[in-house]
N, C-alpha and C. Protein backbone atom coordinates (compact mmCIF):
# COMPACT_ATOMS: atom_id res chain seq x y z
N UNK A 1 204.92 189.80 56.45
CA UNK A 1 204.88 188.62 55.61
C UNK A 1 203.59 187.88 55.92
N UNK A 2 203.07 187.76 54.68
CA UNK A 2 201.80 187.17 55.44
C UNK A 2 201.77 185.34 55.16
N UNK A 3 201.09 185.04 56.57
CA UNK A 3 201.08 183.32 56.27
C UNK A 3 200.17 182.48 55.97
N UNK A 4 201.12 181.47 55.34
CA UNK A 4 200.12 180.45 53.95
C UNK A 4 199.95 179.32 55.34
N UNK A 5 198.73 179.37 55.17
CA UNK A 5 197.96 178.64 55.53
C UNK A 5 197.30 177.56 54.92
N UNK A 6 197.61 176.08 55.07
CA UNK A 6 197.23 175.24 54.03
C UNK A 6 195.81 174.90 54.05
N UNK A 7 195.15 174.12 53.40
CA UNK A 7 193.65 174.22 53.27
C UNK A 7 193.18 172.90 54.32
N UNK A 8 192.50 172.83 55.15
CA UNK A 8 192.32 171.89 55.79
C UNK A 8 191.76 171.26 54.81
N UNK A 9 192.22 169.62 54.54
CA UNK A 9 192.26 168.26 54.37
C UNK A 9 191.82 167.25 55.42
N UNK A 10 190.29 166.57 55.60
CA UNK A 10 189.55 165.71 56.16
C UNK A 10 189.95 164.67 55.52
N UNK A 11 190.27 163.40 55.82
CA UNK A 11 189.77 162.43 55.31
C UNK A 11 188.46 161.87 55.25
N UNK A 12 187.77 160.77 54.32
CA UNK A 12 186.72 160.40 54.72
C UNK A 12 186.13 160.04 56.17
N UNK A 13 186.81 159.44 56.76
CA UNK A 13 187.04 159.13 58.50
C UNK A 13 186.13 160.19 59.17
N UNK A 14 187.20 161.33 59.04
CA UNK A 14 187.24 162.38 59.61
C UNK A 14 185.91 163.23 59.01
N UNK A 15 185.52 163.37 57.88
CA UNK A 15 184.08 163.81 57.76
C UNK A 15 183.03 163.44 58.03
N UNK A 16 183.09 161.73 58.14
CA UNK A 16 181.46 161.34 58.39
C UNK A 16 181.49 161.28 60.23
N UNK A 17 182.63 161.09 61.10
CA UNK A 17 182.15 161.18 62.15
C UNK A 17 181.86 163.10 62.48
N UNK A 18 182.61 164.08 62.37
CA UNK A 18 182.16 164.78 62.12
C UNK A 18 180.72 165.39 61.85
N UNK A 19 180.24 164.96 60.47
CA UNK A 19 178.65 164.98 59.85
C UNK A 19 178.05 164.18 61.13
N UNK A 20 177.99 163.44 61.72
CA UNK A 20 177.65 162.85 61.98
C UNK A 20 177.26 163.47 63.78
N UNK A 21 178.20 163.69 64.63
CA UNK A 21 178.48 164.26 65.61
C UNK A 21 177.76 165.45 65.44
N UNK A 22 177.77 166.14 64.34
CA UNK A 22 177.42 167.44 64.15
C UNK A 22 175.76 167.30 63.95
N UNK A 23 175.16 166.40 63.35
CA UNK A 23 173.43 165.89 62.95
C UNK A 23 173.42 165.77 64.50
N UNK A 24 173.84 164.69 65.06
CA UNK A 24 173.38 164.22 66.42
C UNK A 24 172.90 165.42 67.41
N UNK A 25 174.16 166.19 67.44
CA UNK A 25 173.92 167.75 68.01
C UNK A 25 172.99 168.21 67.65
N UNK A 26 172.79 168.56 66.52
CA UNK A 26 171.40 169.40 65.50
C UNK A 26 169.81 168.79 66.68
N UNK A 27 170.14 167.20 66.47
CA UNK A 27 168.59 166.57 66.18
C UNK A 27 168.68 166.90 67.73
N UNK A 28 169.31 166.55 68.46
CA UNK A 28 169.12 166.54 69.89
C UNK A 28 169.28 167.96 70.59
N UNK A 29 169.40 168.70 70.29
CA UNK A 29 169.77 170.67 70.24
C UNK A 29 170.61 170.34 71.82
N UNK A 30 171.62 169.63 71.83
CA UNK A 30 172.43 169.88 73.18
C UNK A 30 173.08 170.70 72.91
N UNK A 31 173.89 171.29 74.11
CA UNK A 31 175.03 172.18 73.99
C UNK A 31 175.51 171.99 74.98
N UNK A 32 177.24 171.46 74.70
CA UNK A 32 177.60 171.40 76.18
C UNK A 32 177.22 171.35 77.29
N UNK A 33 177.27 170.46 77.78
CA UNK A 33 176.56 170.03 79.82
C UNK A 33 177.48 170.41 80.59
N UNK A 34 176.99 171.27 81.14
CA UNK A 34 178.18 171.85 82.51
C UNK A 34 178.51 170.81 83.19
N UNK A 35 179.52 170.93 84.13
CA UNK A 35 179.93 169.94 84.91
C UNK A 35 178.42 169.64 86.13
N UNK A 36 178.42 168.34 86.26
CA UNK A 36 177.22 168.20 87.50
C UNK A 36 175.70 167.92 86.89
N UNK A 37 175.76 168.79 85.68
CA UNK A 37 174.39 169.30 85.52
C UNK A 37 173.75 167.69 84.70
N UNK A 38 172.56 167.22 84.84
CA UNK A 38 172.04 166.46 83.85
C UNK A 38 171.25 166.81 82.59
N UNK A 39 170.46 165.68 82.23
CA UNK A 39 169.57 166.12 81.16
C UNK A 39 168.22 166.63 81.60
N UNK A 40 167.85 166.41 82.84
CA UNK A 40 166.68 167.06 83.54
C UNK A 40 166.65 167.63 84.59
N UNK A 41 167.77 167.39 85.69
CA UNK A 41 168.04 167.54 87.32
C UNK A 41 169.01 169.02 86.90
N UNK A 42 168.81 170.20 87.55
CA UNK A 42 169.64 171.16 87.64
C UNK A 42 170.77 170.62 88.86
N UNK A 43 171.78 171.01 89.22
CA UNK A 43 173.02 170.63 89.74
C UNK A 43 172.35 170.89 91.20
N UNK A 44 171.68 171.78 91.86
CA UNK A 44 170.71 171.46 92.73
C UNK A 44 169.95 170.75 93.23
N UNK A 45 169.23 170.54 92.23
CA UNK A 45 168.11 169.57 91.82
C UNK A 45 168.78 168.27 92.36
N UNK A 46 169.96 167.73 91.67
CA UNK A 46 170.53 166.34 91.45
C UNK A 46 171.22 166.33 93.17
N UNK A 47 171.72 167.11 93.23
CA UNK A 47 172.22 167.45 95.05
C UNK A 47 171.42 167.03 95.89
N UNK A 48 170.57 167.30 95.83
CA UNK A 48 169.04 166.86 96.84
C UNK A 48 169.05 165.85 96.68
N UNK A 49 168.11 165.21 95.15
CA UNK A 49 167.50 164.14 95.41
C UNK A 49 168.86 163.11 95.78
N UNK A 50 170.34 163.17 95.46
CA UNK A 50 171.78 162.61 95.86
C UNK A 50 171.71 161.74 97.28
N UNK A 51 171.03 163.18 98.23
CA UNK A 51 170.99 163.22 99.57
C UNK A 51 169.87 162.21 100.00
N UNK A 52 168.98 161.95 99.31
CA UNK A 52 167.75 161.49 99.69
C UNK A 52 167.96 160.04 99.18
N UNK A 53 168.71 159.28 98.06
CA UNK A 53 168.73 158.54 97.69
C UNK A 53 170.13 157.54 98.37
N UNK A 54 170.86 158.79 99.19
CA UNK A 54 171.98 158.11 99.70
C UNK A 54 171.52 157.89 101.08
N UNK A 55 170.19 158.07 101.42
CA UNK A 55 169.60 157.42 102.68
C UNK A 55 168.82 156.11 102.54
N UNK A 56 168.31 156.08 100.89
CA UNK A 56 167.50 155.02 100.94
C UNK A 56 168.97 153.62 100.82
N UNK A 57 169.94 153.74 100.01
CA UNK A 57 171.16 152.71 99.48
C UNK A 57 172.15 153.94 100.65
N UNK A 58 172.64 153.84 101.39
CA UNK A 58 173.71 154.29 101.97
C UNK A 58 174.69 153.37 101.65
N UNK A 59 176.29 154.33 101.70
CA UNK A 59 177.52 153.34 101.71
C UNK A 59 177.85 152.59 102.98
N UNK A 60 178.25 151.57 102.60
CA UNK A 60 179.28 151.26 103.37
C UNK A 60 180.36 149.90 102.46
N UNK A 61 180.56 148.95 102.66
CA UNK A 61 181.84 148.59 101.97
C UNK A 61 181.99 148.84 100.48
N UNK A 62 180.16 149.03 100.09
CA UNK A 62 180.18 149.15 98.72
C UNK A 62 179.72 150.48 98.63
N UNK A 63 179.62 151.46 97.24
CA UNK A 63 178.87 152.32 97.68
C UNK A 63 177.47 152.63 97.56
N UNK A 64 177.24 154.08 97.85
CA UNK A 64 176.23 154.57 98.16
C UNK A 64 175.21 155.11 96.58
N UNK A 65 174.30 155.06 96.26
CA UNK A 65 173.22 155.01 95.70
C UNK A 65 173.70 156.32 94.77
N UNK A 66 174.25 157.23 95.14
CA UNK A 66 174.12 158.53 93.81
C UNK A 66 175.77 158.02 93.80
N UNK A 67 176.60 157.34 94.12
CA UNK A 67 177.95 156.98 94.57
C UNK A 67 178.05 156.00 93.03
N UNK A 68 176.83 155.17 92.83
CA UNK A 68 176.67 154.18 92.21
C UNK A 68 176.02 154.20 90.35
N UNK A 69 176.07 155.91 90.79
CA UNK A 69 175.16 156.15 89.83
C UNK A 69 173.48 156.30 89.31
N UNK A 70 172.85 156.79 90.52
CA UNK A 70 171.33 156.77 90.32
C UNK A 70 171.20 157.93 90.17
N UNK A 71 171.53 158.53 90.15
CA UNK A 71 171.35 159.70 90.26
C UNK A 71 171.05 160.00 88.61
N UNK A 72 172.49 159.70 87.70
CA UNK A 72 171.77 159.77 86.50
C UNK A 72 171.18 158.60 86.05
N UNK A 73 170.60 157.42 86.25
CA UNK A 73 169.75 156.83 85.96
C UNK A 73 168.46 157.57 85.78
N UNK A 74 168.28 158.08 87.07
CA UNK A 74 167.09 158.80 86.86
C UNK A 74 166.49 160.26 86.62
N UNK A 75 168.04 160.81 86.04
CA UNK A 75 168.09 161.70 85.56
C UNK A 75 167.77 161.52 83.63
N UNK A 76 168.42 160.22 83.52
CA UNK A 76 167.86 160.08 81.85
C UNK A 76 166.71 159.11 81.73
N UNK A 77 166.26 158.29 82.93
CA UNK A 77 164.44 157.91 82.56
C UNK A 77 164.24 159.06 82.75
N UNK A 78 164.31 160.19 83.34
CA UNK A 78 162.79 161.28 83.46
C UNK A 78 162.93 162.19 81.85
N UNK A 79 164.19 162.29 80.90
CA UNK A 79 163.75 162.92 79.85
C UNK A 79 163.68 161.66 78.38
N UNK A 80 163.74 160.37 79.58
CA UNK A 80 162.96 159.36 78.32
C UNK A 80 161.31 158.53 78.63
N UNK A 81 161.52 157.22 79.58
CA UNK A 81 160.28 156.76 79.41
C UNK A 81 159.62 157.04 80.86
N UNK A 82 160.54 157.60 81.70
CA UNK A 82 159.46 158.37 82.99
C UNK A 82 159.51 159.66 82.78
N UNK A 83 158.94 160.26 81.57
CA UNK A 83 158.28 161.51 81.69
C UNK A 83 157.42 162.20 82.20
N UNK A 84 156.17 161.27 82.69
CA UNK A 84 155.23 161.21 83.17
C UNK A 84 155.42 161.54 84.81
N UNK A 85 156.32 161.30 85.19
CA UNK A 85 157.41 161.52 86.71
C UNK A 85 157.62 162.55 87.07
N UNK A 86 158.13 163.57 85.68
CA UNK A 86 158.79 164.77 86.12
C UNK A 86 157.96 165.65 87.00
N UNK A 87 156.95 166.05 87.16
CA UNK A 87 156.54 166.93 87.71
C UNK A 87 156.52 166.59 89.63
N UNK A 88 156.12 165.16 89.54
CA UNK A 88 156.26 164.53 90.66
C UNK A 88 157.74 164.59 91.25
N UNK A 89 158.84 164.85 90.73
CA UNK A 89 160.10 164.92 90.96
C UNK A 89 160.29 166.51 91.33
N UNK A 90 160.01 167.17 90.80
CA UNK A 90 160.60 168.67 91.07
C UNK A 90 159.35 169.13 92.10
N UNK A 91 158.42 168.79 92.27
CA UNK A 91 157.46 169.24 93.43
C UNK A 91 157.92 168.25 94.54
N UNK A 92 158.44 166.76 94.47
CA UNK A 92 158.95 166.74 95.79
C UNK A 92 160.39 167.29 96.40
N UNK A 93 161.06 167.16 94.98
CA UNK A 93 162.47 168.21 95.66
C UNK A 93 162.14 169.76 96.49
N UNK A 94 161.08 170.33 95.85
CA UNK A 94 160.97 171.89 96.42
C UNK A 94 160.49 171.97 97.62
N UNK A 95 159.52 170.71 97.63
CA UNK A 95 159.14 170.67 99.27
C UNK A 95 159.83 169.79 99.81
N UNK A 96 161.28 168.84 99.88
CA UNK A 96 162.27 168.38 100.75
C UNK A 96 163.09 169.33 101.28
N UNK A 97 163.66 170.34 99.89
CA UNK A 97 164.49 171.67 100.08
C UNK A 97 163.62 172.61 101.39
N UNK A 98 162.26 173.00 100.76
CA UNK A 98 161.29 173.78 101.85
C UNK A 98 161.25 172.91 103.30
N UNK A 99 161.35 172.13 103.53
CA UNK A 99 160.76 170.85 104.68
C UNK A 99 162.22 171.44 105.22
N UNK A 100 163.63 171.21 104.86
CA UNK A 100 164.69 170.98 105.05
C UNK A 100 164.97 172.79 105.74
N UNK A 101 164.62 173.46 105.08
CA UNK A 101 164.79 174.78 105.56
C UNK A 101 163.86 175.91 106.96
N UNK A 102 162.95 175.35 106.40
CA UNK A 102 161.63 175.63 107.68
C UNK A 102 162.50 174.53 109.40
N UNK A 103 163.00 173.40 109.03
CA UNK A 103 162.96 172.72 109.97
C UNK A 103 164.35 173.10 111.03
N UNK A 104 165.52 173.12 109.87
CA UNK A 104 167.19 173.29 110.13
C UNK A 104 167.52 174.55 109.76
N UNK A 105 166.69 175.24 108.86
CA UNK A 105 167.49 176.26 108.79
C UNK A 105 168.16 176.16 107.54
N UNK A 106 168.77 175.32 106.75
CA UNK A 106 169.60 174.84 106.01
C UNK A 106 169.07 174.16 104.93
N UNK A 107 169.86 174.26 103.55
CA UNK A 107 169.77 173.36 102.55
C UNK A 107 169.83 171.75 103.22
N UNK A 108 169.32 170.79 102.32
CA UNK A 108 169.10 169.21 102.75
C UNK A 108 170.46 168.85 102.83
N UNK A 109 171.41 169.29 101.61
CA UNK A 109 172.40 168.88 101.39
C UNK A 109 173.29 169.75 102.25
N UNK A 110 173.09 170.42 103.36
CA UNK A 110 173.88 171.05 104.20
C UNK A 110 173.74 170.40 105.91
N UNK A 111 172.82 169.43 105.80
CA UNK A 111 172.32 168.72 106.99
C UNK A 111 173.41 168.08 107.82
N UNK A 112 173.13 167.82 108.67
CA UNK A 112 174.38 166.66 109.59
C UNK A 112 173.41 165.35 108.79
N UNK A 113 174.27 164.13 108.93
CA UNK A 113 173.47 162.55 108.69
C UNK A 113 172.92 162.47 109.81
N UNK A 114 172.47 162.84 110.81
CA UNK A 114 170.92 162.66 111.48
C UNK A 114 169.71 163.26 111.48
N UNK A 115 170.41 164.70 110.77
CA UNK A 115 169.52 165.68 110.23
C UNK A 115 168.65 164.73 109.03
N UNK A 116 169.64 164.61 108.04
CA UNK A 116 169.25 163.81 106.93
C UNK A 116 168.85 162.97 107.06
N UNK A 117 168.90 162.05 107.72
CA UNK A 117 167.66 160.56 107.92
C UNK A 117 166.67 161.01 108.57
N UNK A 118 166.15 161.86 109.47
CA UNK A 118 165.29 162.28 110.04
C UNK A 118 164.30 163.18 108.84
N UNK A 119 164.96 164.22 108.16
CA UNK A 119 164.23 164.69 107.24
C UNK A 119 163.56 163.89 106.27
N UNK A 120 164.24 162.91 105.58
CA UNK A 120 163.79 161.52 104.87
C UNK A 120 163.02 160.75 105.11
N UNK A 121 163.35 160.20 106.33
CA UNK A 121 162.04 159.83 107.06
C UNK A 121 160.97 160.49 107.30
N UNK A 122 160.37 161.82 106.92
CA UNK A 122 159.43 162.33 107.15
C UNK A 122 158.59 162.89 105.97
N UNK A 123 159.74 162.96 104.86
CA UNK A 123 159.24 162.85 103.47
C UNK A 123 158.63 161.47 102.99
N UNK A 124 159.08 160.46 103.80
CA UNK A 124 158.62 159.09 103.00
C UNK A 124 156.97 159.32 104.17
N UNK A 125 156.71 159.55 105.30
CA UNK A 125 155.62 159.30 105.83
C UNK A 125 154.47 160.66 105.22
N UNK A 126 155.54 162.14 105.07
CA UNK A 126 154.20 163.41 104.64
C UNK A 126 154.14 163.34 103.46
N UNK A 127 155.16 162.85 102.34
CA UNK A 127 154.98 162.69 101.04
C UNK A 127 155.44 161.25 100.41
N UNK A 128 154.48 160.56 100.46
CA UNK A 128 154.49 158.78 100.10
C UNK A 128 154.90 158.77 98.71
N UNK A 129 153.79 159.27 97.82
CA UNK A 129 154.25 159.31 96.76
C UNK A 129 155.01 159.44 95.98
N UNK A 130 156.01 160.55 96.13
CA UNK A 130 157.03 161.09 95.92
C UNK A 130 158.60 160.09 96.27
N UNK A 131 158.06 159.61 97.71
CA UNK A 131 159.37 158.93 98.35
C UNK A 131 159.59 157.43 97.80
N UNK A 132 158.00 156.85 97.40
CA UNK A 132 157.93 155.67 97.00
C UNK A 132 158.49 155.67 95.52
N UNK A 133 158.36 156.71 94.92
CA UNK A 133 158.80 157.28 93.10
C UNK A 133 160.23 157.07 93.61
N UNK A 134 160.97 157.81 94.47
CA UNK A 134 162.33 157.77 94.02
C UNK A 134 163.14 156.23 95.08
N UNK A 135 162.34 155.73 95.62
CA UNK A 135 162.48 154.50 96.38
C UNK A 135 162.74 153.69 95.16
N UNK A 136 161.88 153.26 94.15
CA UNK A 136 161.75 152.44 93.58
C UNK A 136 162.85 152.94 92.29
N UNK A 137 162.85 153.63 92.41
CA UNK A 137 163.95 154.33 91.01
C UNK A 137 165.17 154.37 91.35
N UNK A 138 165.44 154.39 92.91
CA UNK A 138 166.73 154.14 93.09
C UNK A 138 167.33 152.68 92.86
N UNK A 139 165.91 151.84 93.68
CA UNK A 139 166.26 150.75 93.42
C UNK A 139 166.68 149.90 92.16
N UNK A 140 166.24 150.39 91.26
CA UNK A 140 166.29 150.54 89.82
C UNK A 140 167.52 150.99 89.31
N UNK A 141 168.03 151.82 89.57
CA UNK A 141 169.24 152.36 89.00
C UNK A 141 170.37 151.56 90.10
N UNK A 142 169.94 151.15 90.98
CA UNK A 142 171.26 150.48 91.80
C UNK A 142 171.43 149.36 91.37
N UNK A 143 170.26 148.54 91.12
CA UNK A 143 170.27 146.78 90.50
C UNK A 143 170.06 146.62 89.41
N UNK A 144 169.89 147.76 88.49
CA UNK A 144 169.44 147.40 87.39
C UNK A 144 170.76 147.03 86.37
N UNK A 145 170.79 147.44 85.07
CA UNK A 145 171.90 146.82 84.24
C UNK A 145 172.80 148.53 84.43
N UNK A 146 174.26 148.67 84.11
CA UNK A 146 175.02 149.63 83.83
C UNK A 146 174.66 150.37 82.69
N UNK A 147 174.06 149.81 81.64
CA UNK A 147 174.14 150.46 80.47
C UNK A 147 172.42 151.66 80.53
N UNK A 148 172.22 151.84 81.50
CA UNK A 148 171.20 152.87 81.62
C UNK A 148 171.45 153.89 82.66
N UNK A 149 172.94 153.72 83.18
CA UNK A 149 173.46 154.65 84.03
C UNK A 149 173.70 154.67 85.76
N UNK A 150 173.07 153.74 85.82
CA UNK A 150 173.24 153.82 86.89
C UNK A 150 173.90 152.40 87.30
N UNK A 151 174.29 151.41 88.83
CA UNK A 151 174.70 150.35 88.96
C UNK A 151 176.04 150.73 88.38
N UNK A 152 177.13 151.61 88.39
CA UNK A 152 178.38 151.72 87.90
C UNK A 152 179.24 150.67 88.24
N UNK A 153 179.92 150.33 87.35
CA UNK A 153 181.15 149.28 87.30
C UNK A 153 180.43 147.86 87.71
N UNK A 154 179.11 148.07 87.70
CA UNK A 154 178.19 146.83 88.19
C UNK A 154 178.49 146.64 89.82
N UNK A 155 178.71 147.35 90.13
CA UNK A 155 178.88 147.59 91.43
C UNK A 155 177.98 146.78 92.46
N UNK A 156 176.70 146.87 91.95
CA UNK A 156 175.27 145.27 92.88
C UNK A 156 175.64 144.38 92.65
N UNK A 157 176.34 144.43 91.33
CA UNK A 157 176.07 142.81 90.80
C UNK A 157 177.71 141.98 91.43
N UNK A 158 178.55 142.74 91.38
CA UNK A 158 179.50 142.05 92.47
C UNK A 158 178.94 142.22 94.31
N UNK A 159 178.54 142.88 94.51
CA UNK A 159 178.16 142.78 95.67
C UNK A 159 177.38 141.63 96.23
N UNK A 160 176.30 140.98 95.27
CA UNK A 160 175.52 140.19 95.07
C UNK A 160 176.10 138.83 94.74
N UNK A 161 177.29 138.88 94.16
CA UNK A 161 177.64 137.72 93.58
C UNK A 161 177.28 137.23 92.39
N UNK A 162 176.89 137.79 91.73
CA UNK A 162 176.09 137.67 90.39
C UNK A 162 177.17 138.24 89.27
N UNK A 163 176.76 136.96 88.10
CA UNK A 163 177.94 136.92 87.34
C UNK A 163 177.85 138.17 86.44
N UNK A 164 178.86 138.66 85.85
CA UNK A 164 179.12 140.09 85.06
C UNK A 164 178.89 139.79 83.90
N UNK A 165 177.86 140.32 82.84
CA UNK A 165 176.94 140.59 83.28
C UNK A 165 175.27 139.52 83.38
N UNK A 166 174.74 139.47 84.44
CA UNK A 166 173.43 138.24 84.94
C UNK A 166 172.73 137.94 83.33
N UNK A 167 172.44 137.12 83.19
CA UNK A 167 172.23 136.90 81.85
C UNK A 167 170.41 136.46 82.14
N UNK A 168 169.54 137.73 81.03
CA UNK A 168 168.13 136.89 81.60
C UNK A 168 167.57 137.14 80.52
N UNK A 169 166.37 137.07 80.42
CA UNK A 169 165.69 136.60 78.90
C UNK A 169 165.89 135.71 78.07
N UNK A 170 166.44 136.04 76.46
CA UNK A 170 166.74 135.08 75.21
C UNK A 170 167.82 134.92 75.69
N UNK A 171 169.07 136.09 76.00
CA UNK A 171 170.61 136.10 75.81
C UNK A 171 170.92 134.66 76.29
N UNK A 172 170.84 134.05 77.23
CA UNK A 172 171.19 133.12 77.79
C UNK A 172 171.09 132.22 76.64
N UNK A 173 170.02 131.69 76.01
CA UNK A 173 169.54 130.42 75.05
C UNK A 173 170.28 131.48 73.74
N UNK A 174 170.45 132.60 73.28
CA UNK A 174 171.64 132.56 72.33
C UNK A 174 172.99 132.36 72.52
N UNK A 175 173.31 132.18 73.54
CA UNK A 175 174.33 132.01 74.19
C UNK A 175 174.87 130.62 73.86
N UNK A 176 173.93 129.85 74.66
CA UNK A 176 173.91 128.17 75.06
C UNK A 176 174.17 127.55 73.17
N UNK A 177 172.77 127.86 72.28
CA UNK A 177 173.43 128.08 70.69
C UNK A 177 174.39 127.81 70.36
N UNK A 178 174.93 129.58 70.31
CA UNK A 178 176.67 128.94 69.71
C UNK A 178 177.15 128.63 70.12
N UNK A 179 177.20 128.66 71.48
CA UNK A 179 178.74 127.17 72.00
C UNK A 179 178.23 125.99 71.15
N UNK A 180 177.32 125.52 71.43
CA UNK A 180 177.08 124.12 70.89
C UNK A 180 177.33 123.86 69.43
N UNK A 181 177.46 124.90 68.78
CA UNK A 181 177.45 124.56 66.99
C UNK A 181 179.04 124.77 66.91
């Protein structure tokens, strides 16, 4: 017996997010992101610099720096307005990974935490450049706003005491506005 199968029926709803989901895909040629993986950092890649960034912000009551989300912060500036970065990023990961292996024997991310602050510390003095790039980018993704990925659940900004979310530029004086009218 063979079976009737009715004709799939979209509503409008249901087609334009669809069309829509489906363009986005097109224009941006993603395909599924493995678990871990970013838009620029291979799951390696992001492991390392994790390790290196959880020495510069380490946890403790609050957390720790890839804990917090920097990790993809600066995984989506490097395939938006720090492009200019990338190369500086994957030549210092290969020589933290190389530094890390010549020295221990071991991946960075396989270190003891004295291994790891010691290795870090020696990337920020043999490679400045590099350490000062992801110094400042961590710092960036730890204090900066949530909506660029990093600073999760605003996580600085309670730590800090700073109201959810710090209000700076215009927002404030559109703010002040409509209450008053």
């Amino acid at each position: 017996m063979a079976s009737c199968k009715r004709p799939l029926v979209l509503t409008r709803r249901q087609f334009v997010s669809t069309a829509v989901a489906g363009s986005a895909a097109a224009i941006v040629g993603c395909a599924p992101a493995k678990p871990g993986d970013g838009e620029f950092f291979s799951e390696d890649q992001a492991r390392t610099l994790a390790v290196i960034c959880d020495e510069i912000i380490p946890a403790d009551e609050f957390p720790s720096a890839s804990q917090a989300g920097v990790i993809t912060y600066i995984d989506r500036q490097l395939v938006r307005y720090y492009r200019r970065h990338r190369d500086t990023y994957k030549d210092g990961l290969i020589r933290a990974e190389a530094t890390s292996v010549q020295r221990f024997g071991k991946r960075l991310s396989e270190l003891s935490p004295t291994q790891r602050l010691e290795l870090v510390a020696s990337l920020e003095k043999e490679n400045r450049p590099f350490f000062e790039l992801v110094r400042n980018h961590t710092f960036e993704g730890y204090y900066g706003s949530p909506r660029h990925g990093g600073n999760r659940d605003a996580v600085s900004w309670r730590m800090l005491g700073l109201p959810n979310p710090p209000l700076r530029g215009r927002a404030q004086y559109d703010l002040e506005k409509g209450s008053s009218s």
